[in-house]
Protein backbone atom coordinates (compact mmCIF):
# COMPACT_ATOMS: atom_id res chain seq x y z
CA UNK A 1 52.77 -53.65 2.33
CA UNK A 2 53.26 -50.39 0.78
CA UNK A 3 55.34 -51.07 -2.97
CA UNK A 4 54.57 -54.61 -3.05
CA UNK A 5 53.38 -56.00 -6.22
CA UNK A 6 49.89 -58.08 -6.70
CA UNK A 7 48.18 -56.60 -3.82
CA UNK A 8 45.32 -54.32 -3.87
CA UNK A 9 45.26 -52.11 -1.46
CA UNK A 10 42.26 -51.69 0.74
CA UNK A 11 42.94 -48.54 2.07
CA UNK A 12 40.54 -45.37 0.86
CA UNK A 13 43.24 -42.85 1.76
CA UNK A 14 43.59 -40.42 -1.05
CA UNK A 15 46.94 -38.97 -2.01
CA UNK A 16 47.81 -35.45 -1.42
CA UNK A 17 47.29 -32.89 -4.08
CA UNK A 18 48.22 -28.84 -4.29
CA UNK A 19 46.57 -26.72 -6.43
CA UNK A 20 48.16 -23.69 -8.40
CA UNK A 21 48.69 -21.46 -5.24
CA UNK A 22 50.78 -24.55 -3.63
CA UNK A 23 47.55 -25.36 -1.30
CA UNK A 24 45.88 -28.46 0.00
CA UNK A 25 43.19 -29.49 -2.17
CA UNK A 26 40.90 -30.85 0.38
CA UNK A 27 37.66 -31.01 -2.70
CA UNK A 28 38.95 -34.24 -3.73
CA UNK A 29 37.42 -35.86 -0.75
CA UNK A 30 34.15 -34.03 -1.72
CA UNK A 31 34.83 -35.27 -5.31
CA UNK A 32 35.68 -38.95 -4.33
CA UNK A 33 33.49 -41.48 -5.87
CA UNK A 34 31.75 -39.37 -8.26
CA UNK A 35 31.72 -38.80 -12.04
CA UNK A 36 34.24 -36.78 -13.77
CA UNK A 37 32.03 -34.15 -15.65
CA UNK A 38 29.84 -34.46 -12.47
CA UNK A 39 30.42 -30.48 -11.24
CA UNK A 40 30.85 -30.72 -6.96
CA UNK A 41 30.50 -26.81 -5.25
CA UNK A 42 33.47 -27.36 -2.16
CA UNK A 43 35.12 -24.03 -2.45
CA UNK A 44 33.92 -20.43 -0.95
CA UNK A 45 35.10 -19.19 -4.04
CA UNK A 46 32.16 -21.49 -5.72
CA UNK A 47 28.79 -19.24 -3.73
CA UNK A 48 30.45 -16.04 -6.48
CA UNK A 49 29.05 -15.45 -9.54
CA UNK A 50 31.33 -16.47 -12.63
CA UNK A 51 31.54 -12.30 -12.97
CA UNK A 52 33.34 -12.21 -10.37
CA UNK A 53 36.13 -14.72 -10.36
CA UNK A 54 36.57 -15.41 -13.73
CA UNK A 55 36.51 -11.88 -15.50
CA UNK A 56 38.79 -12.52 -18.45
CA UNK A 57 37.18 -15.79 -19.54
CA UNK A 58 36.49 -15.65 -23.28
CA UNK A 59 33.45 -17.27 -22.51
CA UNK A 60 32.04 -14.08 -21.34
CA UNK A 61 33.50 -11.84 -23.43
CA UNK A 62 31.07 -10.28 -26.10
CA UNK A 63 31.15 -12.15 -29.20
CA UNK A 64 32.29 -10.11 -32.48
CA UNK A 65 30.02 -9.21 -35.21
CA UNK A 66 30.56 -12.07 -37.40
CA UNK A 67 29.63 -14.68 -34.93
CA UNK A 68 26.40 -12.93 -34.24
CA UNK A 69 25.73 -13.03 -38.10
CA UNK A 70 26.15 -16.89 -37.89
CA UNK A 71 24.76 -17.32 -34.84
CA UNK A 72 21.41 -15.63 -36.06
CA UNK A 73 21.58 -17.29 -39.35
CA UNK A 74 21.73 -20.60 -37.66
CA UNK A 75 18.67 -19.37 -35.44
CA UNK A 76 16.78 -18.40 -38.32
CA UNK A 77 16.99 -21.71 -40.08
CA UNK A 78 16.20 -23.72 -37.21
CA UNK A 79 12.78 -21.74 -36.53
CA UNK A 80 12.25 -22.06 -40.34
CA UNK A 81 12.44 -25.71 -40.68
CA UNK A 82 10.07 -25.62 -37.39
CA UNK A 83 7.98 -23.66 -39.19
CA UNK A 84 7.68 -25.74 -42.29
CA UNK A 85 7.11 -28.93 -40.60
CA UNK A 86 4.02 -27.56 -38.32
CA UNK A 87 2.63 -26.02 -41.97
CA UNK A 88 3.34 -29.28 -43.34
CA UNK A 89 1.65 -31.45 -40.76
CA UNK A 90 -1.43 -28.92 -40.49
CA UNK A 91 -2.41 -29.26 -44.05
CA UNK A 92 -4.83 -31.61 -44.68
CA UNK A 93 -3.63 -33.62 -47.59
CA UNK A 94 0.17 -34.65 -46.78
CA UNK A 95 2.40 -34.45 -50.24
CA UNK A 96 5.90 -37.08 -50.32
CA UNK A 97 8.48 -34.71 -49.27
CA UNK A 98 10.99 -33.84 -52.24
CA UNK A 99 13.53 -35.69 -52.92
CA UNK A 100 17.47 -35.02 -52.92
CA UNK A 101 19.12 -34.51 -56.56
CA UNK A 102 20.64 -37.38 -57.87
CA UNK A 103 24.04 -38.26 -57.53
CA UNK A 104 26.25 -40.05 -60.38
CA UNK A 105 29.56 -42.11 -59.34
CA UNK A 106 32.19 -43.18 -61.86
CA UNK A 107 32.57 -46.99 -60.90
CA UNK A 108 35.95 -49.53 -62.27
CA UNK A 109 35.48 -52.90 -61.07
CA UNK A 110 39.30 -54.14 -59.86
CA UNK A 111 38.99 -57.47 -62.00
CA UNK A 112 38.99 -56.68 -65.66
CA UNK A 113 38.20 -58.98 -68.64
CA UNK A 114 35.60 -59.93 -70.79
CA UNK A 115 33.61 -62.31 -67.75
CA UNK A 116 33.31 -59.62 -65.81
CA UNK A 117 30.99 -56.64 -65.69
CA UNK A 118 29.72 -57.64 -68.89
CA UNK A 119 32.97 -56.63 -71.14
CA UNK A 120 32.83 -53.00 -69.55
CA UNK A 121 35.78 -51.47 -67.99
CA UNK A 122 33.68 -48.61 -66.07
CA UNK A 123 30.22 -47.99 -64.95
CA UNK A 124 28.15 -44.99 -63.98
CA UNK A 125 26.19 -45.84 -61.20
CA UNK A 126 23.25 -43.38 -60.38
CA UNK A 127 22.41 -42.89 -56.77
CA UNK A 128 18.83 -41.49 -56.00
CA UNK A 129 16.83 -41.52 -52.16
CA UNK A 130 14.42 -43.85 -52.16
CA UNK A 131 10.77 -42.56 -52.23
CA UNK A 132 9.34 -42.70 -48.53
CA UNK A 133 5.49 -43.59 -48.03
CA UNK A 134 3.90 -40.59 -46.30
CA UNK A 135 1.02 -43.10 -44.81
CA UNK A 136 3.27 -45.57 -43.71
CA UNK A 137 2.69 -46.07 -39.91
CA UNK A 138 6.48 -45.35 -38.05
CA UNK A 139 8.91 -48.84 -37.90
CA UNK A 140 10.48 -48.34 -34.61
CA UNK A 141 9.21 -46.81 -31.55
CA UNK A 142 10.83 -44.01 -30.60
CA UNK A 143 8.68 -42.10 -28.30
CA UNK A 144 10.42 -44.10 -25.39
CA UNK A 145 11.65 -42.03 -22.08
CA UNK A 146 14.44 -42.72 -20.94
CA UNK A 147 15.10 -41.37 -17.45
CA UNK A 148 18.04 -38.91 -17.07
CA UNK A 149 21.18 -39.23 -14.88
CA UNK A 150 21.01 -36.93 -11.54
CA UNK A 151 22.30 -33.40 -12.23
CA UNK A 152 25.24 -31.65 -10.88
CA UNK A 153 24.01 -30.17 -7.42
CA UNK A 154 22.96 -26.35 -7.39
CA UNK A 155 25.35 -24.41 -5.60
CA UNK A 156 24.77 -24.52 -1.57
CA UNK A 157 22.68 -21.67 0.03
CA UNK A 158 24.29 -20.39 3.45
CA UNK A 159 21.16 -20.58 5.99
CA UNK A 160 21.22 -18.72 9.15
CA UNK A 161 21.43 -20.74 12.25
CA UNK A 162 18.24 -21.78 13.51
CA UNK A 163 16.21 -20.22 16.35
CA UNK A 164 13.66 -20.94 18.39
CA UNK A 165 10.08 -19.40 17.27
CA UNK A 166 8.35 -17.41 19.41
CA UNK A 167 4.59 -17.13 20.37
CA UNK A 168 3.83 -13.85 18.26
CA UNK A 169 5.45 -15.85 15.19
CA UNK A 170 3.30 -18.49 16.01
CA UNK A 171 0.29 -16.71 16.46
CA UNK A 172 1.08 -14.64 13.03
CA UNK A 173 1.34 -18.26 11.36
CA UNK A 174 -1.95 -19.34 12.58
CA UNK A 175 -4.51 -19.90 9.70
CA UNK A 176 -7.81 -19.76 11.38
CA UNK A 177 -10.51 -22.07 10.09
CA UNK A 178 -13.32 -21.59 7.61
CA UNK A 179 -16.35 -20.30 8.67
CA UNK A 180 -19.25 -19.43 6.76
CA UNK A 181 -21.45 -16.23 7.14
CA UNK A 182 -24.57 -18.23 5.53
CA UNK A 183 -24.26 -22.02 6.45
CA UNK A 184 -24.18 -23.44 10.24
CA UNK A 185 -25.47 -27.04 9.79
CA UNK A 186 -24.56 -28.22 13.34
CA UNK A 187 -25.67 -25.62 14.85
CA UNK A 188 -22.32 -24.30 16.46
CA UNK A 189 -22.40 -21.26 18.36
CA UNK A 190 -19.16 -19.12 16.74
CA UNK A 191 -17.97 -16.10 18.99
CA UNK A 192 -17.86 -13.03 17.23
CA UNK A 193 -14.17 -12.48 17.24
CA UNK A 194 -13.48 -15.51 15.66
CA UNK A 195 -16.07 -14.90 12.97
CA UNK A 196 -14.33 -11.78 11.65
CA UNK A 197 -10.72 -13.33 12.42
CA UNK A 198 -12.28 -16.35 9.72
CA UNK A 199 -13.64 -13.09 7.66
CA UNK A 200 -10.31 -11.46 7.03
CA UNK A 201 -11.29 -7.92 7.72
CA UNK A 202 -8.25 -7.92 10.37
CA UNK A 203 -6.28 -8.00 7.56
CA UNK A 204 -7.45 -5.53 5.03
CA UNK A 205 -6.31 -1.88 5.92
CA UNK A 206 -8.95 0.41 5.89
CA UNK A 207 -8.26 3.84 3.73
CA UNK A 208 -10.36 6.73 4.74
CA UNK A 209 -10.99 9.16 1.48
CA UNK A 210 -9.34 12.32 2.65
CA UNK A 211 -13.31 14.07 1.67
CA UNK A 212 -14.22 12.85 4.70
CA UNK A 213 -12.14 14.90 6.51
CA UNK A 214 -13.01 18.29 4.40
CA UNK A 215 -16.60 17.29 5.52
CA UNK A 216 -16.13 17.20 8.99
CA UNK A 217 -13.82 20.19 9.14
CA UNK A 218 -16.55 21.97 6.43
CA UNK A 219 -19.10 20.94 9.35
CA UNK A 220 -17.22 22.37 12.13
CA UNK A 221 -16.72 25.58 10.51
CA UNK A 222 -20.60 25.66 9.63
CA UNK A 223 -21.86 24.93 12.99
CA UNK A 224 -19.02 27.37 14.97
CA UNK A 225 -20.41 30.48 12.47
CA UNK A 226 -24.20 29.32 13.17
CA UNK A 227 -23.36 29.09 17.17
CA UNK A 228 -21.89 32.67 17.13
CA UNK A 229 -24.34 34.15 14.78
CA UNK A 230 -26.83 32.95 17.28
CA UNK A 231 -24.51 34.70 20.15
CA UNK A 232 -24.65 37.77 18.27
CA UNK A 233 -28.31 37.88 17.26
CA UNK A 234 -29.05 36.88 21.46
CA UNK A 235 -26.34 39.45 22.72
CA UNK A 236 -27.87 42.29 20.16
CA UNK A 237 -31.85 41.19 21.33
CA UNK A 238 -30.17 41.67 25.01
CA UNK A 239 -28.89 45.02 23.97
CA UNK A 240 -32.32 46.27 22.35
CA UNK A 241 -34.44 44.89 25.22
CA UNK A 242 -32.13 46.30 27.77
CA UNK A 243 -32.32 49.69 26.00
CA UNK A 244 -36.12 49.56 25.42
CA UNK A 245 -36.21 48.96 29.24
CA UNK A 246 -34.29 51.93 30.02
CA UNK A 247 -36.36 54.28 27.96
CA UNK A 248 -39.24 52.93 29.87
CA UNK A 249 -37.78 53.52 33.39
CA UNK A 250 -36.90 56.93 32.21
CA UNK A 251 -40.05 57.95 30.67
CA UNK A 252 -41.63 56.54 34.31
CA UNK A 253 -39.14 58.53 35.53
CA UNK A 254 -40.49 61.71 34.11
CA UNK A 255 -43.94 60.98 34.57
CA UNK A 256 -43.43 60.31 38.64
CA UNK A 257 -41.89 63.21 38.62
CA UNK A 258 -44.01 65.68 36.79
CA UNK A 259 -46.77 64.08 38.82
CA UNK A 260 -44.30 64.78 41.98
CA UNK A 261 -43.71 68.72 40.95
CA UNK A 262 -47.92 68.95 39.73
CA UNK A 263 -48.46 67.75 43.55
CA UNK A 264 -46.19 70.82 44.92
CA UNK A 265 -47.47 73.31 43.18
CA UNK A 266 -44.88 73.75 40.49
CA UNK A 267 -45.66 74.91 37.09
CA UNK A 268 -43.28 72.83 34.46
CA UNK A 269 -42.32 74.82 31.79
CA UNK A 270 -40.08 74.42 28.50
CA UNK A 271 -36.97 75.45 28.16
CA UNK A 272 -35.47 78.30 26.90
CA UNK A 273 -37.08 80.49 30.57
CA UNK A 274 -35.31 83.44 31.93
CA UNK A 275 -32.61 82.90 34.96
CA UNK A 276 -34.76 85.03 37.37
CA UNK A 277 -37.90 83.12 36.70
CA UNK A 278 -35.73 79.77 37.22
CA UNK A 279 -34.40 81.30 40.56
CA UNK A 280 -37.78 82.23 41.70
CA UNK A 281 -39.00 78.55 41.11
CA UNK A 282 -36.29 77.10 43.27
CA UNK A 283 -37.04 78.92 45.62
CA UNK A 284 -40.66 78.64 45.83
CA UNK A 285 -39.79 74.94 46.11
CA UNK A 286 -37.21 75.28 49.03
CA UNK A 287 -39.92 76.96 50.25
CA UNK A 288 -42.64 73.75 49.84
CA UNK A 289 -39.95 71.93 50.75
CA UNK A 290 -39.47 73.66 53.85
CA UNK A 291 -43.27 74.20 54.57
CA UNK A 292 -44.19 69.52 54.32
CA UNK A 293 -40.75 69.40 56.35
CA UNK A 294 -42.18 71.60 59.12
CA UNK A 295 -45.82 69.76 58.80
CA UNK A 296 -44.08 65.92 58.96
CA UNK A 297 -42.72 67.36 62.69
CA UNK A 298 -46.25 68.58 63.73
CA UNK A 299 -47.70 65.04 62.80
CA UNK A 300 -44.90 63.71 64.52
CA UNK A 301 -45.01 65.33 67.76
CA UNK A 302 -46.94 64.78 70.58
CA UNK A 303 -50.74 66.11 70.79
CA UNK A 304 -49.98 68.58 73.44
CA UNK A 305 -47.47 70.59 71.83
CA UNK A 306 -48.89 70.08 68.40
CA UNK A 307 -51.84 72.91 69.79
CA UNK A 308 -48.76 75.14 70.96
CA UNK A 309 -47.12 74.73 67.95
CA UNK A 310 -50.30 75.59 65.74
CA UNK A 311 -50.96 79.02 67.69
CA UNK A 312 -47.06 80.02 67.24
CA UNK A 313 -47.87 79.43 63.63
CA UNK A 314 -51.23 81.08 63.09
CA UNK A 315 -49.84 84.07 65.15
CA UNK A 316 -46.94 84.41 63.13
C-alpha cells in the first residue's frame, strides 16, 4: 500500500532520523505524541548541567556593561510603578489618575466641496483620554483562574536499585508511641523501658563537663596525700613508741643490773677509775663468781658428801 494515493496509513511506525554525529535518534519515540515546545529529558547527555555541555552558549556568557545598565533601568522602573500603585491604593482618599497630553491630528476628508465638512477642506481633530471614574466598581471580571497546561517533566533522578530492608533499619524506623509521664487514664501498666524509649532520652547524647573530671582527679590526689600523711604520722608514732620502749628496757636493764652487782658485793663507781682498781674489781667478781658456783654444787649434791665437802672447806 506503501505510495498509494488517498489512503491513510494506519501504521505508527516513525521514520528514521540521524542527528549531527550521523546517529539514530531513538528520542523521537520518547517525543511522539507530545507538544513541540513540550521539553522531553531522553539523552544521558540531558542528567549534565547546561555548564557542562553547552559552554560557549551566549546564553551564559556574561552580559556586557550596557545591557546591565538597561537591564537595571528596566528593574528600577518596574519596582517604581509597584511602588506607586501600593502608595496610591494605601492613601485614603483616591485622586483620578492624570491624564495623557493631548494629541492634535491634521484631518482632509477625501470628498471635497461645499456639502461636505461644512465648506472646510481640513480639520484639526483633538484627541484627549477619556476621564476614568476612580469609584466605578470593575466591568469585567478578571480575577478568573485559569488552570495551567502540565509542565515539561524535571529531569529524571537515577535511583539505586532497590534492596531489601533489614531488621536494624526497621527497628531504627520505629516511632514508638506517646506516653505521658503525668496522665494514665486506663490505668495501663507501661514497662519502664518503654517509658524512656517514649521519653527520648535514648536519643539525646549526654556531654559530661570536662570539671567533672578535674574534680575527681582533684579528689584522688586529696585523699592519696591524706592516706600517706596518715602512713607517715602512724609509721613516725611506731618509731617514737618503739624508741620510748627501748629506753625503758634499757633503763630496766641498768637497774636489774645494779641491783644484780649491789647483791654481789660490788661497789659501782663512775667512770674515769684507775686500770688497777678496774682489774681488782674483776677479779673480786671472778672470785664471787667462783665462790655461788662452788655453793650451787654443795646444794646440789647429796647430804652425805655435802658434810665432807664443808670440813674440806672450813679446814682449808
Amino acid at each position: 500500500d506503501m505510495g498509494r494515493k488517498g489512503k491513510e496509513s494506519t501504521s505508527n511506525a516513525l521514520a528514521v532520523q540521524l542527528d549531527a554525529e550521523g546517529k539514530v535518534k531513538y528520542d523521537i519515540i520518547a517525543r511522539q505524541g507530545q507538544p513541540k515546545d513540550k521539553i522531553v529529558y531522553s539523552k544521558l547527555s540531558d542528567l549534565l548541567p547546561v555548564e557542562i555541555t553547552s559552554e560557549n552558549d551566549p546564553s551564559l556568557q556574561k552580559p556586557d556593561q550596557e545591557e546591565v545598565e538597561d537591564v537595571t533601568e528596566r528593574t528600577r522602573m518596574a519596582l517604581q510603578k509597584l511602588t506607586n500603585s501600593k502608595i496610591a491604593a494605601a492613601m485614603p482618599v483616591r485622586c483620578a489618575e492624570k491624564l495623557g497630553p493631548a494629541e492634535f491630528i491634521r484631518y482632509t476628508p477625501s470628498q471635497q466641496g461645499t456639502a461636505f465638512n461644512s465648506g472646510a477642506k481640513q480639520r484639526v481633530i483633538r484627541l484627549v483620554e477619556a476621564q476614568v471614574d476612580p469609584m466605578e466598581p470593575p466591568k469585567f471580571k478578571i480575577n478568573k483562574k485559569i488552570p495551567r497546561g502540565p509542565p515539561s517533566p524535571p529531569a529524571p533522578v537515577l535511583h539505586s536499585p532497590t534492596r531489601r530492608v533489614t531488621v536494624k533499619e526497621q527497628k531504627e524506623w520505629k516511632i514508638p508511641p506517646c506516653i505521658s509521664n503525668w496522665k494514665n487514664a486506663k490505668g495501663y501498666t507501661v514497662p519502664l523501658d518503654k517509658r524512656l524509649a517514649a521519653d527520648g532520652r535514648g536519643l539525646q547524647q549526654l556531654h559530661i563537663n570536662e570539671n567533672f573530671a578535674k574534680l575527681a582527679e582533684a579528689l584522688y590526689i586529696a585523699d592519696r596525700k591524706a592516706r600517706e600523711a596518715v602512713e607517715t604520722r602512724a609509721q613516725l608514732e611506731k618509731k617514737l613508741a618503739q624508741k620510748e620502749k627501748e629506753q625503758k628496757e634499757e633503763y630496766l636493764r641498768q637497774l636489774a643490773q645494779k641491783a644484780r652487782d649491789e647483791r654481789a658485793g660490788i661497789k659501782t663507781t663512775g667512770p674515769g677509775l684507775p686500770d688497777e682498781e678496774e682489774h681488782e674489781r674483776e677479779m673480786l667478781r671472778q672470785d664471787r663468781h667462783k665462790e655461788r658456783a662452788r655453793e650451787r654444787n654443795l646444794a646440789r649434791a647429796a647430804p652425805d658428801k655435802r658434810s665432807t665437802l664443808k670440813r674440806e672447806r672450813e679446814r682449808d
